[in-house]
Protein backbone atom coordinates (compact mmCIF):
# COMPACT_ATOMS: atom_id res chain seq x y z
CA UNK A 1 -30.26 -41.10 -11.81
CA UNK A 2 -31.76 -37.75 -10.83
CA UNK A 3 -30.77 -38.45 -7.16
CA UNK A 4 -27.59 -39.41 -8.19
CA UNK A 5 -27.23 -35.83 -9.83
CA UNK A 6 -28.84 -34.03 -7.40
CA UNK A 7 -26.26 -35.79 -4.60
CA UNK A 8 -23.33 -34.85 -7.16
CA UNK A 9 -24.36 -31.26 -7.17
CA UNK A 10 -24.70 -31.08 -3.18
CA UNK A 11 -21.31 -32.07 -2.75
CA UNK A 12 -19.74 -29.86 -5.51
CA UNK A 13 -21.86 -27.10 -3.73
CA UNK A 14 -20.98 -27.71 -0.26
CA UNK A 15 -17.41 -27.97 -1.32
CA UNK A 16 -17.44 -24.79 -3.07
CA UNK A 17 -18.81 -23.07 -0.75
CA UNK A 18 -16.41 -23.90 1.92
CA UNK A 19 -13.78 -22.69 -0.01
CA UNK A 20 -14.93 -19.88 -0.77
CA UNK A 21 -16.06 -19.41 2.97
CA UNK A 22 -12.30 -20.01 4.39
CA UNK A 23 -10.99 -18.00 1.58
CA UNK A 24 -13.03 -14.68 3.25
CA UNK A 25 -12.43 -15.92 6.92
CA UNK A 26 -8.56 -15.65 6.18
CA UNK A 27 -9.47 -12.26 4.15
CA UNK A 28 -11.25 -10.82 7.02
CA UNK A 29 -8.05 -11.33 9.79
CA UNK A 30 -5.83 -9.58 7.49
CA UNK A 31 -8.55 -7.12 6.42
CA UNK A 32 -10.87 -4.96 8.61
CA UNK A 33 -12.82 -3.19 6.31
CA UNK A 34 -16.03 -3.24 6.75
CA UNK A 35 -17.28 -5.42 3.25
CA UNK A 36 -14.82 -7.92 3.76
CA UNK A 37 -16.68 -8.08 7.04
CA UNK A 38 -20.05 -8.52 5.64
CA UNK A 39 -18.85 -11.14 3.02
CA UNK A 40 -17.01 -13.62 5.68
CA UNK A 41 -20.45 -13.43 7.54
CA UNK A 42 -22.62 -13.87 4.51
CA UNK A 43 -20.76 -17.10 3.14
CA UNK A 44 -20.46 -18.82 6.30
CA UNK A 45 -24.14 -18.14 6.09
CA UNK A 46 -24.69 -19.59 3.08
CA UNK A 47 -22.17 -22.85 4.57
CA UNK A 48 -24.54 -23.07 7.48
CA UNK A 49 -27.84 -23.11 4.77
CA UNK A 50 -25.94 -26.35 3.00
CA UNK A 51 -24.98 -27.79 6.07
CA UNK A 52 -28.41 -27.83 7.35
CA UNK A 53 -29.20 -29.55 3.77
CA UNK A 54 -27.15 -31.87 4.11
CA UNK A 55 -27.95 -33.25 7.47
CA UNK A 56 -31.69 -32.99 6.40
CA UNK A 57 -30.89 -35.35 3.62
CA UNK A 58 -28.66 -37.54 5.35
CA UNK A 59 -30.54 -37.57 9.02
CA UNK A 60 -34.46 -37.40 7.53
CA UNK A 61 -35.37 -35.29 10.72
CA UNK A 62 -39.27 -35.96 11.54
CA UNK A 63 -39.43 -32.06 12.80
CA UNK A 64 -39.20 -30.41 8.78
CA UNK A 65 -39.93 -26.62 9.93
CA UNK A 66 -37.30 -26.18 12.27
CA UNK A 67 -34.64 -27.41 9.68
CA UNK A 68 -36.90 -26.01 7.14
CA UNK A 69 -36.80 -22.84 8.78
CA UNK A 70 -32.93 -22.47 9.97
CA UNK A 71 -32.33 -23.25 6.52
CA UNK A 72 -34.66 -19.82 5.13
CA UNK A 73 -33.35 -17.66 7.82
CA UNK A 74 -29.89 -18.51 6.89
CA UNK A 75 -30.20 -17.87 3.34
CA UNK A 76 -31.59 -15.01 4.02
CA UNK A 77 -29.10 -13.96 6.13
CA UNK A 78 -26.20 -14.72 3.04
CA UNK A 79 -28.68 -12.41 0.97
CA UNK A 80 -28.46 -9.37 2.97
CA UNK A 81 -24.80 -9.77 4.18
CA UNK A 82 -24.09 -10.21 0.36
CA UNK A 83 -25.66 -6.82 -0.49
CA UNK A 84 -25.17 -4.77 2.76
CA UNK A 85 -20.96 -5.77 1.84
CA UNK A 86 -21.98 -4.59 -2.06
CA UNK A 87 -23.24 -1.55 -0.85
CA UNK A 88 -20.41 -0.57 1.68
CA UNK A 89 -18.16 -0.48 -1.70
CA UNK A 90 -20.82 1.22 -3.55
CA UNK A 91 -21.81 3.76 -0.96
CA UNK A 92 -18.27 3.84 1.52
CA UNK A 93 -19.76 5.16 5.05
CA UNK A 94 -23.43 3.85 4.79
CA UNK A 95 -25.37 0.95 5.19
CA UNK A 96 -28.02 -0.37 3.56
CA UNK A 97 -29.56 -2.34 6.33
CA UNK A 98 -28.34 -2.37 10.23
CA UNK A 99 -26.82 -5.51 11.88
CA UNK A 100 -29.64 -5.91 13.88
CA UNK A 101 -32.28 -5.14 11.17
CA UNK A 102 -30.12 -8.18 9.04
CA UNK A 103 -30.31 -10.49 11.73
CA UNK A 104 -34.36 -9.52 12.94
CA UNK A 105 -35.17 -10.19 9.37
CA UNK A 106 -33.42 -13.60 9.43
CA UNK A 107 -34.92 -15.05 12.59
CA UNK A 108 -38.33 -13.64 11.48
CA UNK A 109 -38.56 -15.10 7.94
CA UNK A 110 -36.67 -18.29 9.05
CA UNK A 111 -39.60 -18.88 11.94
CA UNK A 112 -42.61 -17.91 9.65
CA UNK A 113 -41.35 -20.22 6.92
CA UNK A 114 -41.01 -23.19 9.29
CA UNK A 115 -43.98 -22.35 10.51
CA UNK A 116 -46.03 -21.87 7.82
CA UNK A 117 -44.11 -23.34 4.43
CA UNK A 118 -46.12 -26.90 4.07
CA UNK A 119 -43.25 -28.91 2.05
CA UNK A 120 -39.91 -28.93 0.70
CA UNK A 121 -41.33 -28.02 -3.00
CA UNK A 122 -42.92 -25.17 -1.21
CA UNK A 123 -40.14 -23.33 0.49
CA UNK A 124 -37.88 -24.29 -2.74
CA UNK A 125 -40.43 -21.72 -4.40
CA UNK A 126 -40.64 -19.40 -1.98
CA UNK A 127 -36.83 -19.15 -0.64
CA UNK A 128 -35.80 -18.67 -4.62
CA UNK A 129 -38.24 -16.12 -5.31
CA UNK A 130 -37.50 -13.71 -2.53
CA UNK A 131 -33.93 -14.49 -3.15
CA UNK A 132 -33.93 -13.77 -6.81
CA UNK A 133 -36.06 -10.28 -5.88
CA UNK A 134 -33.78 -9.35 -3.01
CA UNK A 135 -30.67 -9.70 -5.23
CA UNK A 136 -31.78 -7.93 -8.38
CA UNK A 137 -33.57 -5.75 -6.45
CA UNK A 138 -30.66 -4.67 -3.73
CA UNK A 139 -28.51 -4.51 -6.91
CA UNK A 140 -30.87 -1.66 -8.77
CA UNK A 141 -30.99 0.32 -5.45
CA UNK A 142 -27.21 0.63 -5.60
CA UNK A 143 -28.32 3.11 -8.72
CA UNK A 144 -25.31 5.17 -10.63
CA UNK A 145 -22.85 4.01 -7.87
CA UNK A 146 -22.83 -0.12 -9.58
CA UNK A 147 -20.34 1.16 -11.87
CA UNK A 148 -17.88 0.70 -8.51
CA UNK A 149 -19.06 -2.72 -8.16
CA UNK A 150 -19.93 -3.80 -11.92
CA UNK A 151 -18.52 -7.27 -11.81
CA UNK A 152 -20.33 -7.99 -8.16
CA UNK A 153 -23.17 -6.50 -9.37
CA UNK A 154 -23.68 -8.48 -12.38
CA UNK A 155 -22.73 -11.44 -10.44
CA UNK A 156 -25.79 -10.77 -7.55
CA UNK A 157 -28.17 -9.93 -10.83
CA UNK A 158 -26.73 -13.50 -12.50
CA UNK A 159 -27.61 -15.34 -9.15
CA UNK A 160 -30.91 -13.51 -8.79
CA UNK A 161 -31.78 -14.39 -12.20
CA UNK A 162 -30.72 -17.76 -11.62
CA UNK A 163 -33.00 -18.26 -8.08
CA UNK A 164 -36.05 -17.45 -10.10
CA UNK A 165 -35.29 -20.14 -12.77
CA UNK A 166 -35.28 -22.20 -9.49
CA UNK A 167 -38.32 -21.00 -8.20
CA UNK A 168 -39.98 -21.20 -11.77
CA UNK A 169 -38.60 -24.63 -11.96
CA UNK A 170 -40.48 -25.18 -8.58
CA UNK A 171 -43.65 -23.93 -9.64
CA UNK A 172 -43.81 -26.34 -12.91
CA UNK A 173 -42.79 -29.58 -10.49
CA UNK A 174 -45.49 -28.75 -8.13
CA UNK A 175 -48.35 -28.21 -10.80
CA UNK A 176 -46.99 -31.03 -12.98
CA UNK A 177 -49.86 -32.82 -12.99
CA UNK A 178 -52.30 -32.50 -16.21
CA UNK A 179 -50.61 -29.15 -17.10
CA UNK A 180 -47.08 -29.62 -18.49
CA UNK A 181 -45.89 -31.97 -20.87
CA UNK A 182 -44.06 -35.20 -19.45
CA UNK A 183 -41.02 -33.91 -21.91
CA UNK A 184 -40.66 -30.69 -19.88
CA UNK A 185 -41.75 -32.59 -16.57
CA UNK A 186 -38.12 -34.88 -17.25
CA UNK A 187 -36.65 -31.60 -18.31
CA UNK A 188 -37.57 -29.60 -15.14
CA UNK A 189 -36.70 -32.53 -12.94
CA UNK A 190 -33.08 -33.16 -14.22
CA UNK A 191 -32.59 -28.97 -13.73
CA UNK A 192 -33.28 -29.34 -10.21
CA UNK A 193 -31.33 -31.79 -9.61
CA UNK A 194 -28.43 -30.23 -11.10
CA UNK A 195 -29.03 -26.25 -9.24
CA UNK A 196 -26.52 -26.91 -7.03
CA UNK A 197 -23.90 -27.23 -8.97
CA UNK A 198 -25.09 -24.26 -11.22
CA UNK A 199 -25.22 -22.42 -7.94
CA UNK A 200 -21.71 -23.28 -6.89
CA UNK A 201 -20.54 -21.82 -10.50
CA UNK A 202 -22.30 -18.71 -10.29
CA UNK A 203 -21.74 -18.08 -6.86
CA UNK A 204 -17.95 -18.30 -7.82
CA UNK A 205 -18.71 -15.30 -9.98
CA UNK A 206 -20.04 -13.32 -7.08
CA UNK A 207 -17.24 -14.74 -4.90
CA UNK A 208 -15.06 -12.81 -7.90
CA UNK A 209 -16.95 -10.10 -8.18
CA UNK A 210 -16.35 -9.38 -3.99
CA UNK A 211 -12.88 -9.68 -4.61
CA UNK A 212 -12.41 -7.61 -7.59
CA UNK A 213 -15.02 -4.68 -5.59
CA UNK A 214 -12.69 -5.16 -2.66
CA UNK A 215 -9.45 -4.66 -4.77
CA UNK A 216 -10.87 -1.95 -7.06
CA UNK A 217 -11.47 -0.09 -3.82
CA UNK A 218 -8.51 -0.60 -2.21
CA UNK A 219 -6.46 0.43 -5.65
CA UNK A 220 -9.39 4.01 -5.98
CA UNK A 221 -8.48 4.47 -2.07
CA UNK A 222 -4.84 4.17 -2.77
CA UNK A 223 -4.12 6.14 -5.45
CA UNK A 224 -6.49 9.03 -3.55
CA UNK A 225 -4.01 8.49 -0.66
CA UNK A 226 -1.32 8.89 -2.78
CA UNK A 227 -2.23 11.94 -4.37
CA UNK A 228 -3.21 13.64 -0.48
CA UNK A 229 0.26 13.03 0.45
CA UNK A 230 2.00 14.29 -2.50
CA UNK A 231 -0.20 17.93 -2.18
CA UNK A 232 1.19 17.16 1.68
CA UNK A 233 4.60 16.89 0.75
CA UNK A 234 4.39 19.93 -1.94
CA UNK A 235 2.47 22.02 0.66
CA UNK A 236 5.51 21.25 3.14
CA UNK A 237 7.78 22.25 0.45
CA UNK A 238 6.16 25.11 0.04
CA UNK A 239 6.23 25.88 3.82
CA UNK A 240 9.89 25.01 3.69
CA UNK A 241 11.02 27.18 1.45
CA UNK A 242 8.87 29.91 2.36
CA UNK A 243 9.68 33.24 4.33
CA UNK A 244 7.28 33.16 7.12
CA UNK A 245 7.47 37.18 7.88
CA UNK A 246 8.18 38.83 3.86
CA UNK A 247 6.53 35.80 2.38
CA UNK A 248 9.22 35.96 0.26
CA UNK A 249 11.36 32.60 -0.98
CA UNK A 250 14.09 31.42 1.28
CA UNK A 251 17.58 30.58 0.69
CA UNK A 252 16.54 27.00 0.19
CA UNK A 253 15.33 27.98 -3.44
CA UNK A 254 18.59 29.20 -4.28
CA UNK A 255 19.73 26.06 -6.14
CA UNK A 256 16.75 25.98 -8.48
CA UNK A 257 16.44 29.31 -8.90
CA UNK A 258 20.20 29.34 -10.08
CA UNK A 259 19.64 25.81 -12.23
CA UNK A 260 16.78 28.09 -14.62
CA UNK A 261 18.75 31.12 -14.75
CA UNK A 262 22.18 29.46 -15.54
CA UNK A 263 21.82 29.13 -19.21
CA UNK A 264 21.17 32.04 -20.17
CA UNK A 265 23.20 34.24 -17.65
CA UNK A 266 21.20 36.62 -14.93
CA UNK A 267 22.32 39.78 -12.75
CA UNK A 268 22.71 38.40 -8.80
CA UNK A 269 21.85 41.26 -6.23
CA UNK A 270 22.65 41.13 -2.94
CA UNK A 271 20.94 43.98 -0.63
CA UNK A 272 22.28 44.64 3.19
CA UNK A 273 19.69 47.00 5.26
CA UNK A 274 21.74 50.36 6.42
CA UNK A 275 21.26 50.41 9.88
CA UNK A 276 18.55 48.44 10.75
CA UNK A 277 19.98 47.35 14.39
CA UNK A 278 19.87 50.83 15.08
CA UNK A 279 15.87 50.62 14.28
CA UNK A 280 15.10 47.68 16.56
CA UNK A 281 17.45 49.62 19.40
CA UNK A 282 15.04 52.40 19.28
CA UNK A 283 11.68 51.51 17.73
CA UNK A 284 11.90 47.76 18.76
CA UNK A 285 12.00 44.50 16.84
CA UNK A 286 8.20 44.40 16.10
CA UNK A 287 8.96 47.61 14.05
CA UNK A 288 11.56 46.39 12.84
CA UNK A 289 9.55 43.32 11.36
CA UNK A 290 7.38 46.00 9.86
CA UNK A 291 10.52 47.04 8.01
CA UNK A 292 11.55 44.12 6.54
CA UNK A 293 8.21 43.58 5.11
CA UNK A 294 8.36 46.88 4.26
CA UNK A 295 10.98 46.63 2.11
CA UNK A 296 10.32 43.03 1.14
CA UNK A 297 7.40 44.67 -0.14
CA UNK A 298 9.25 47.53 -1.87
CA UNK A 299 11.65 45.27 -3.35
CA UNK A 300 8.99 42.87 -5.35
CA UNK A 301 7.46 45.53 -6.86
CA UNK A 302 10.73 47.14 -8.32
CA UNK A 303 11.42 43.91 -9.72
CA UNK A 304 9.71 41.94 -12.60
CA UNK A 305 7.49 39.16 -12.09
CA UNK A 306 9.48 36.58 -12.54
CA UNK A 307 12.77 37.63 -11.34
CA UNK A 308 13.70 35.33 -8.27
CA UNK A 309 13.49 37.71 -4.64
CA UNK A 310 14.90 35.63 -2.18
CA UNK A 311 15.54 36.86 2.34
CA UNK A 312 18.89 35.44 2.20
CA UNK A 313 18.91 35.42 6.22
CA UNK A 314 18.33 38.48 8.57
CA UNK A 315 17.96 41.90 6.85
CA UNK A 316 19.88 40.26 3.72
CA UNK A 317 18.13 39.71 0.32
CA UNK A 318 18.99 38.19 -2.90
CA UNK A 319 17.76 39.19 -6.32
CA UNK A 320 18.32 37.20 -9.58
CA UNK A 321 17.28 38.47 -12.94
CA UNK A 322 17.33 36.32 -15.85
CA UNK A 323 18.44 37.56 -18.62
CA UNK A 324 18.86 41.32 -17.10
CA UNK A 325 22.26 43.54 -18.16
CA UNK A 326 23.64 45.49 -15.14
CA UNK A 327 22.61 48.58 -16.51
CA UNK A 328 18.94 47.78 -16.34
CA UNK A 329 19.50 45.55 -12.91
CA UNK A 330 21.16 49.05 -11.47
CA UNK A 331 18.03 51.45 -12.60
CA UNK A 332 15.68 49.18 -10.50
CA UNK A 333 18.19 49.13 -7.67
CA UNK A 334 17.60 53.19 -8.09
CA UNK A 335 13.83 52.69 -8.56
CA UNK A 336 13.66 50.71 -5.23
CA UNK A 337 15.64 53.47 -3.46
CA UNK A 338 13.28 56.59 -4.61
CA UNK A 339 10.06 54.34 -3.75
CA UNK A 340 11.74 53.87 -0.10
CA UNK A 341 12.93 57.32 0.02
CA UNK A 342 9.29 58.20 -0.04
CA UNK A 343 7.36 55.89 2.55
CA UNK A 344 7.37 57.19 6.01
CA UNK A 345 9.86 57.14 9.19
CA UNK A 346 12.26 55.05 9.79
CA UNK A 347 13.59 54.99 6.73
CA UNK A 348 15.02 52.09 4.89
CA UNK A 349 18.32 52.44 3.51
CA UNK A 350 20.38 50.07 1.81
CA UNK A 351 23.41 49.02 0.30
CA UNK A 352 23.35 46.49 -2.77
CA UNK A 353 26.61 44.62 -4.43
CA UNK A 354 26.05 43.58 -8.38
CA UNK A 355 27.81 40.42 -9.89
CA UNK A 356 26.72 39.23 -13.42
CA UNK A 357 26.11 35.36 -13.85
CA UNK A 358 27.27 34.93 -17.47
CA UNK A 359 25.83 31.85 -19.07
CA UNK A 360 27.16 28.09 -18.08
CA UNK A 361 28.91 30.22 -14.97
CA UNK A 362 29.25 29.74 -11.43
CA UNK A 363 26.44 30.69 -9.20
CA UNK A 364 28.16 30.17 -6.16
CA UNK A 365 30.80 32.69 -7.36
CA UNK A 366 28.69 34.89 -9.22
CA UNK A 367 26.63 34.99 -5.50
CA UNK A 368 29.69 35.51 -3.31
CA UNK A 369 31.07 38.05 -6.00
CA UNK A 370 27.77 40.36 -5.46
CA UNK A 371 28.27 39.65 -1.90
CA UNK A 372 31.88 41.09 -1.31
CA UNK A 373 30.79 43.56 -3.68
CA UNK A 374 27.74 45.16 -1.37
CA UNK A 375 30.02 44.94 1.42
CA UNK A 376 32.30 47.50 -0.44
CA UNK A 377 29.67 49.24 -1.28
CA UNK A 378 29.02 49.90 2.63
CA UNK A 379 32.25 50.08 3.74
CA UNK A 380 32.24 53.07 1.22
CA UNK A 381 28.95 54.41 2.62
């Protein structure tokens, strides 16, 4: 009956495991990150470990250790894959062992235990204690960074757990003999039979647990993607609507600017430089950047804080105060002209037009009334 079980649970294995196996092969084509890389390599691995079973226990080869040992290097091999992919979630950018370390180690153990390993009882013990250390162990070197990978994590520390039952199960059936009750002797001997099939179930969990690292990466990547390009996009704005030379806001910002101010009313200003092709005639158009920054300059500081100072185009310039009367808009208009009176040659003259934007008015009338209004202002000049 036991070899009936044990039979059962080979199947149910091997079919699991192929699933699982062409599940991460299709993963992998559409995928080429680096653990989805790891984990197609470790389960076809672990496909190659129950192949090799199975023709061992259909075939009966005479030569044991070099099935015996393709078998260990193989399962060694899912081991390591299995943790090097746990650890490229964990710790993006590193690796925990090299390709060629993973695959040295494989050959190496796989040789010495089919070399050396006497039975099947005997490598049963051995191949589930190193794999039971090797899982829980890879999983505590992960440290604080598990918390990326909790489900895969518990799953490797679940199958670790699980390979020393095996190997402990092992150990009994080998020292059976005068030392263990016949009751735990049955016991023991139906359990192996059946760790196949309690391997396939728990390495569905760690299957999972891959999947749900993989995804949980993918969404963390994502969203930090997301976020880049929106500071992107606002940095562009910002560019946008930026005055390269004043540093001042651009016309572009004229229909927010006008959308905050419009319920409440604001005084629109619109300044015209006196003159200032006459400056880059004679001093040249590099002074006559200075000038514009000059007054730019000037200009902010008459103002308040938040008042909206926007280089409509050229050597034209837009203030809106919110909330400001005209009397109080004019006296920093005056303000600006006494603090440009006093800076040195060329001077900076000016002429400014005044509309009031009464609330729930027009902008675009309030901002071509203070336009028409500078120009009569220097028509007058």
């Amino acid at each position: 009956m036991t070899l009936v079980l044990m039979q059962w649970s080979a199947v149910v294995q091997l079919a699991s495991v192929m699933m699982v196996a062409a599940f991460f092969a299709v993963l992998a084509r559409s995928s080429r990150r680096a653990e989805v890389q790891w984990w197609g390599l470790a389960w076809f691995a672990n496909l190659g470990a129950l192949l090799v079973t199975a023709y061992f226990w259909i075939a009966q080869p005479t030569h044991l250790s070099v099935w015996q040992g393709l078998y260990l290097g193989l399962k060694l091999a899912f081991v390591l894959w299995l943790l090097q992919g746990a650890w490229a979630v964990g710790r993006p950018g590193t690796e925990l062992l090299s390709q060629r370390t993973i695959i040295t180690a494989a050959v190496a153990y796989g040789f010495i235990g089919g070399l050396f390993i006497p039975s099947v009882q005997v490598m049963g013990l051995v191949g589930h204690l190193v794999m039971g250390l090797l899982l829980i162990g890879g999983t505590l070197a992960l440290g604080r960074e598990w918390r990326n990978v909790a489900w895969l994590s518990s799953g490797l520390c679940l199958r670790g757990s699980l390979a020393f039952l095996e190997a402990g199960a092992y150990w009994i059936n080998m020292n059976a003999a005068g030392q263990y009750s016949n009751d735990l002797r049955t016991q023991v001997g139906w359990f192996l039979a059946g760790t196949s099939s309690f391997d396939a179930g728990v390495e569905w969990f760690v299957a999972l647990g891959c999947v749900l690292a993989y995804s949980e990466r993918a969404q963390r990547e994502l969203t930090t993607t997301n976020y880049d390009l929106r500071q992107a996009q606002e940095h562009l704005r910002r560019v946008a609507d930026r005055d390269p030379l004043t540093a001042l806001d651009n016309r572009r910002t004229l229909p927010d600017v006008f959308l905050n101010v419009q319920p409440d009313g604001a005084s629109v200003l619109f300044f015209d430089l006196d003159g200032f092709k006459q400056i880059n005639d004679l001093y040249g158009h590099a002074v006559g950047d200075q000038c514009l920054v000059r007054f730019a300059t000037a200009i902010r500081e008459s103002f308040r804080p938040g008042d909206a100072i926007v280089r409509y185009g050229g050597d034209e310039f837009l203030v809106v105060a919110g909330g400001m009367d005209a009397a109080a808009a004019m006296a920093r208009v005056e303000s600006l002209r006494v603090r440009l009176a006093a800076e040195p040659e060329p001077r900076i003259e000016f002429s400014c037009g005044l509309a009031e934007l009464v609330a729930g008015g027009s902008p675009q009338s309030a901002l071509h009334a203070a336009d028409r209004a500078m120009y009569q202002v220097k028509k007058r000049a």
